[in-house]
Protein backbone atom coordinates (compact mmCIF):
# COMPACT_ATOMS: atom_id res chain seq x y z
CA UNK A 1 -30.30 13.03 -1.61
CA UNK A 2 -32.89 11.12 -2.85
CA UNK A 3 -31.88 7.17 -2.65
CA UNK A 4 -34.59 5.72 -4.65
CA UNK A 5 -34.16 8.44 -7.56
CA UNK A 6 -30.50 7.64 -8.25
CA UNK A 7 -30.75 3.93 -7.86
CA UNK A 8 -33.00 3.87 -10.32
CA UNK A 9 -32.66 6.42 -13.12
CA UNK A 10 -34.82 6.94 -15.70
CA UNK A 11 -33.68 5.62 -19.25
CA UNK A 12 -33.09 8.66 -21.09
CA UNK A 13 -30.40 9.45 -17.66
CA UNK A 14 -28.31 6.27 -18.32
CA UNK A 15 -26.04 8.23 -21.50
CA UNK A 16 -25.12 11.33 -20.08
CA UNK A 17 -24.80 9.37 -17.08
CA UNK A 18 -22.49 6.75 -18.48
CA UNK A 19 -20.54 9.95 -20.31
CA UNK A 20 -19.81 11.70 -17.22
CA UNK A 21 -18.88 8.27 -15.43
CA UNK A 22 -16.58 7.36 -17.86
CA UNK A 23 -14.88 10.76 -17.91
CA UNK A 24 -14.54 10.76 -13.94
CA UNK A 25 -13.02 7.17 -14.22
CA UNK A 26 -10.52 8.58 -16.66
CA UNK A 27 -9.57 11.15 -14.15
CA UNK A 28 -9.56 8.98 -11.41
CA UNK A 29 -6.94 6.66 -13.34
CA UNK A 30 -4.65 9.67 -13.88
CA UNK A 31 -5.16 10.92 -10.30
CA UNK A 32 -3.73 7.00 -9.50
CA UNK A 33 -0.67 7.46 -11.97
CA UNK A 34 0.22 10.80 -10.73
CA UNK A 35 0.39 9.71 -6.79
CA UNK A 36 2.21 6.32 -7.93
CA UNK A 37 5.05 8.39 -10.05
CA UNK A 38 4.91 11.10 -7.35
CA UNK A 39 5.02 8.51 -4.23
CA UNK A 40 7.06 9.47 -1.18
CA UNK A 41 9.58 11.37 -3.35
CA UNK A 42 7.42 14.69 -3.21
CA UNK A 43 7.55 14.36 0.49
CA UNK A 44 11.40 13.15 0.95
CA UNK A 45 12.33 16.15 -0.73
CA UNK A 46 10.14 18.80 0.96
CA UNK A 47 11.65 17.44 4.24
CA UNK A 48 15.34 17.21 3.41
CA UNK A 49 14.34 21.05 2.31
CA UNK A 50 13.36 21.73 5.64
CA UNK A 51 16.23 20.68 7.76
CA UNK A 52 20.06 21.57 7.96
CA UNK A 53 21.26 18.25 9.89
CA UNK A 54 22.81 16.47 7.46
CA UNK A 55 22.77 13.35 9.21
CA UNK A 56 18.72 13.51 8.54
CA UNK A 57 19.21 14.64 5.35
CA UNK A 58 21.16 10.90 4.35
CA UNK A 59 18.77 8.98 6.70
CA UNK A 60 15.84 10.86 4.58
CA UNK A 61 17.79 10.05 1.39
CA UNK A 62 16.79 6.50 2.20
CA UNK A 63 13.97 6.12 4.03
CA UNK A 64 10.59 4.26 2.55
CA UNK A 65 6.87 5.11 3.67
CA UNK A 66 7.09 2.38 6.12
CA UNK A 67 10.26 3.44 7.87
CA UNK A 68 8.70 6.91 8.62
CA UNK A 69 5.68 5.42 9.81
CA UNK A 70 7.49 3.16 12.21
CA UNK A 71 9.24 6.18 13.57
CA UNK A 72 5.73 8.53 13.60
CA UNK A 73 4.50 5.01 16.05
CA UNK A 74 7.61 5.19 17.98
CA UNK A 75 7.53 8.97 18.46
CA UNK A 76 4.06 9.01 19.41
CA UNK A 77 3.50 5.88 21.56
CA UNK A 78 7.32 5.74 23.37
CA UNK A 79 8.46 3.63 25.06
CA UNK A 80 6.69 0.91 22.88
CA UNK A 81 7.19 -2.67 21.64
CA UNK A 82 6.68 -4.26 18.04
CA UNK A 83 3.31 -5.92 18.83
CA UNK A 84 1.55 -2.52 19.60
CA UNK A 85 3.25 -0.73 16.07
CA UNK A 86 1.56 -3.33 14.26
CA UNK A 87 -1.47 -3.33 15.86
CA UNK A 88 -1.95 0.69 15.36
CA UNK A 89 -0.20 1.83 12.71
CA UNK A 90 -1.56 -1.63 10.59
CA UNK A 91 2.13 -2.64 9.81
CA UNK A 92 2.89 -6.48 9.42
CA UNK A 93 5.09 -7.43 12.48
CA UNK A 94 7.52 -9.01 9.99
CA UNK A 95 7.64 -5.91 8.44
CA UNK A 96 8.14 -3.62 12.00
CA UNK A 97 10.89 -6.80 13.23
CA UNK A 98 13.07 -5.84 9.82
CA UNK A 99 12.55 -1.79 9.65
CA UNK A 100 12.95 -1.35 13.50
CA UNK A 101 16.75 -3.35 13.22
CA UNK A 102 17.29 -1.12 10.29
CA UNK A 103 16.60 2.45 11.86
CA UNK A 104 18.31 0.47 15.18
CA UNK A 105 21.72 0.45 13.00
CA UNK A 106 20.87 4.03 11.63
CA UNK A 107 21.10 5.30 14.92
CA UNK A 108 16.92 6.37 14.61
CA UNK A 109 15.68 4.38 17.02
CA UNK A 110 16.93 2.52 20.33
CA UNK A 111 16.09 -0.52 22.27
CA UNK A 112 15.32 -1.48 25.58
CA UNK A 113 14.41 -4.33 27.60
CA UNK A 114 12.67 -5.05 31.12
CA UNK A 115 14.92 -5.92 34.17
CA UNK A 116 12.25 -8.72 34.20
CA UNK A 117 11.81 -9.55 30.87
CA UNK A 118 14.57 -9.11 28.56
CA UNK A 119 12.65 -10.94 25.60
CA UNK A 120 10.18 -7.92 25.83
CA UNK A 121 12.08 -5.17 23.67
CA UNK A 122 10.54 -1.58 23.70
CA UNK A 123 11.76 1.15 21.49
CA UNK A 124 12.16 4.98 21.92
CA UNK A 125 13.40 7.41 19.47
CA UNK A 126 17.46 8.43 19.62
CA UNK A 127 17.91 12.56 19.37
CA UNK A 128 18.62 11.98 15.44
CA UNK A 129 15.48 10.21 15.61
CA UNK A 130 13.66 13.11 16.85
CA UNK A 131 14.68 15.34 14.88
CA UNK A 132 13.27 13.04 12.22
CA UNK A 133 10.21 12.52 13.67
CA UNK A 134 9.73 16.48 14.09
CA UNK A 135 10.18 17.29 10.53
CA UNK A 136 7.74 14.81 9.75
CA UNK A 137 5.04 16.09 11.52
CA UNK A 138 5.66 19.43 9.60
CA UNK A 139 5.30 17.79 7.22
CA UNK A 140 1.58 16.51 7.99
CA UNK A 141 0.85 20.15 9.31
CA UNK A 142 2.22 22.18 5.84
CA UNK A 143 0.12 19.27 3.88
CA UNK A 144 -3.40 19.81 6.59
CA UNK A 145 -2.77 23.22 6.26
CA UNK A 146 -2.56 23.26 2.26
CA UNK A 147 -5.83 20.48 1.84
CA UNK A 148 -8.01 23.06 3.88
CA UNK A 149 -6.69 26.58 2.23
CA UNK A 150 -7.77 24.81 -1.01
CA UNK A 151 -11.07 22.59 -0.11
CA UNK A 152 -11.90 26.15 0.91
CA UNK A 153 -13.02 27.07 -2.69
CA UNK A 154 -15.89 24.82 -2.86
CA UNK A 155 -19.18 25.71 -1.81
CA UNK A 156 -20.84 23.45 1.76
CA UNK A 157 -23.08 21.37 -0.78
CA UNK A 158 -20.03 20.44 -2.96
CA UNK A 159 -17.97 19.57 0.49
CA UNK A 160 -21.40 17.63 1.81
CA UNK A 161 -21.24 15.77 -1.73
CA UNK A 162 -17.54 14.91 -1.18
CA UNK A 163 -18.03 13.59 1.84
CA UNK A 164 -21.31 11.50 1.71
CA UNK A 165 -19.35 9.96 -1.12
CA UNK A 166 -16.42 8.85 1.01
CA UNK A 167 -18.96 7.68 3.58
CA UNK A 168 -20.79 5.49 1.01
CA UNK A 169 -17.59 4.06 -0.33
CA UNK A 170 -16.52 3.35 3.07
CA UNK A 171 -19.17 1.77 3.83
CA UNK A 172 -20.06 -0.65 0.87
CA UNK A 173 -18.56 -3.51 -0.48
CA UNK A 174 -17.78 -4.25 -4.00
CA UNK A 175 -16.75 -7.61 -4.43
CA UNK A 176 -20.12 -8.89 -5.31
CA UNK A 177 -22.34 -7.55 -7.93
CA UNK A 178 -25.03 -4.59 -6.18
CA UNK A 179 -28.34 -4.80 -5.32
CA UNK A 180 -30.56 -4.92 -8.35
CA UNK A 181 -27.51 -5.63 -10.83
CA UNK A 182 -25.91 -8.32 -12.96
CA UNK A 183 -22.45 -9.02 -12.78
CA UNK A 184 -20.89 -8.01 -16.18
CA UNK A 185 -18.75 -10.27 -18.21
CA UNK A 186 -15.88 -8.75 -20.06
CA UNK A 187 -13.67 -6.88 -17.85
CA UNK A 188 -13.51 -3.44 -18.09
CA UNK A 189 -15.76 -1.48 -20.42
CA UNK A 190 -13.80 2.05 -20.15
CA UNK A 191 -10.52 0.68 -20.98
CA UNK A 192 -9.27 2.71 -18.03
CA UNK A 193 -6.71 0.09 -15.55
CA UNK A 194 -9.20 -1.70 -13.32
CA UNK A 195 -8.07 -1.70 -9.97
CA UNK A 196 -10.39 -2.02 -6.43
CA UNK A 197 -9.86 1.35 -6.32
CA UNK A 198 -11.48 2.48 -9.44
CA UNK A 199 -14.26 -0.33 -9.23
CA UNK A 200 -15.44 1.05 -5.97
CA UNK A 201 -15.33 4.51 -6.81
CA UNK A 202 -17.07 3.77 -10.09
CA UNK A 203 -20.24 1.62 -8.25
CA UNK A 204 -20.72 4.98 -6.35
CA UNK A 205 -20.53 6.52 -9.29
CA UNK A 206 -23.51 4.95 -10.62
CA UNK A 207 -26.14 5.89 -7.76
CA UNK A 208 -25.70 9.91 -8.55
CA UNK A 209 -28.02 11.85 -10.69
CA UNK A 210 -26.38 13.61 -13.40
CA UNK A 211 -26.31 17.06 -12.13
CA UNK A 212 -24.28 15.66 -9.47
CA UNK A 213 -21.45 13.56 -11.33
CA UNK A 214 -20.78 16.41 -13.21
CA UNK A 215 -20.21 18.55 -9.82
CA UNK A 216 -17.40 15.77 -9.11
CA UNK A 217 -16.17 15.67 -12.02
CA UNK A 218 -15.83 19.38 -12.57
CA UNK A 219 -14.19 19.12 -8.68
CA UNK A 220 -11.27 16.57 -9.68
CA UNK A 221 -10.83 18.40 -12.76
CA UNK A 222 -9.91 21.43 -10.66
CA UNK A 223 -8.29 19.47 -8.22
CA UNK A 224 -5.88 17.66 -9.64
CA UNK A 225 -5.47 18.77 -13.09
CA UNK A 226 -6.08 22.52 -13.35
C-alpha cells in the first residue's frame, strides 16, 4: 500500500471517500447492535444444545461471559489461584474473588489450600465442571471452524486488506487528533452512536484509497448482513 497516497488524497477523492466511510460506519454500528442483542445468548443456547447433563444445562441457564471464562482459566491452568486468573485471562480480581465463590457453591469449581499456606487458595475444576469446560471448547472449535469455512470466500488481497487493517488499528491510538489533522468540534458528523470502537475504526478508515473502502465495505456487507 502506498502510505503517502492515502494520507493524503487528492481533493476530488475526499466525496466518494467520505460516501463510502460513512456507509461502512453505518454498518459497523449495526454490526455493534447485532453482537450486543445477540451477546452470550447465541452461545448459551448452542451449548445447552450440545449436552444431555442436565445439571450443565441449569448451570448454563445462568452463567455470564465472565463465569465461563473463569472456568476456561481454571480448566486450562489447574491447579491455579485468583492472582494468576486475573493476570491472564484480564479479569478484575474482585471480579474472579465473587464468580469463583459462586461456581464454588454451584458445585463448578473446588478449592484447595497448601499444607503450608492455607491463605493461598488454588482452584481445580469439579467433574460437573468439566464437563462444562468441554462443551465450551466445542464451542470455540464449531465457531474457528465456521470463521475459516467462510473467510474462505475472499480472495488473499481482500484477507491481506483485512488484516493490515486490524494491525493498524491495533497499533494506533485515537484519543488525540492524527498526524496532519484538526480535532473536530461537534461530535459526530454521521449521526451513527460514537463509541471508541467506531472512532478507531473510522480514523483507519480515512487513510484508504477509495477502491479499497469499497472492498471493505462490500466485505461487511456480505459478512454480516447478506
Amino acid at each position: 500500500m502506498n502510505r503517502s497516497k492515502q494520507d493524503h488524497p487528492s481533493p476530488g477523492e475526499w466525496p466518494q471517500k467520505e460516501i463510502v466511510i460513512q456507509e461502512m460506519m453505518s454498518s459497523i454500528a449495526q454490526i455493534q447492535r447485532r453482537f450486543q442483542a445477540e451477546g452470550i445468548d447465541e452461545e448459551r443456547q448452542w451449548m445447552i444444545s450440545h449436552t444431555d447433563n442436565p445439571e450443565v444445562k441449569a448451570v448454563l441457564q445462568e452463567s455470564t461471559i465472565v463465569m465461563l471464562h473463569v472456568i476456561d482459566a481454571v480448566g486450562q491452568l489447574e491447579p491455579v489461584n485468583g492472582i494468576t486468573i486475573s493476570k491472564q485471562f484480564d479479569i478484575p480480581r474482585g471480579s474472579v474473588s465473587k464468580v469463583t465463590r459462586r461456581l464454588i457453591v454451584l458445585g463448578v469449581i473446588e478449592s484447595e489450600s497448601l499444607p503450608d499456606n492455607k491463605k493461598e487458595v488454588f482452584f481445580r475444576l469439579t467433574p460437573l465442571g468439566r464437563e462444562i469446560y468441554d462443551v465450551h471448547e466445542a464451542l470455540h472449535g464449531q465457531i474457528e471452524r465456521n470463521a475459516k469455512r467462510f473467510m474462505q470466500r475472499y480472495t488473499l488481497e481482500e484477507l491481506q486488506l483485512l488484516a493490515a487493517g486490524m494491525r493498524d488499528t491495533l497499533g494506533t491510538s485515537f484519543v488525540e487528533p492524527m498526524d496532519g489533522e484538526e480535532e473536530e468540534v461537534g461530535g459526530n458528523r454521521s449521526g451513527a452512536p460514537e463509541t471508541a470502537v467506531i472512532s478507531e475504526i473510522l480514523g483507519q478508515l480515512q487513510r484508504l484509497e477509495e477502491r479499497e473502502l469499497r472492498k471493505v465495505r462490500d466485505m461487511i456487507q456480505l459478512m454480516f448482513f447478506d
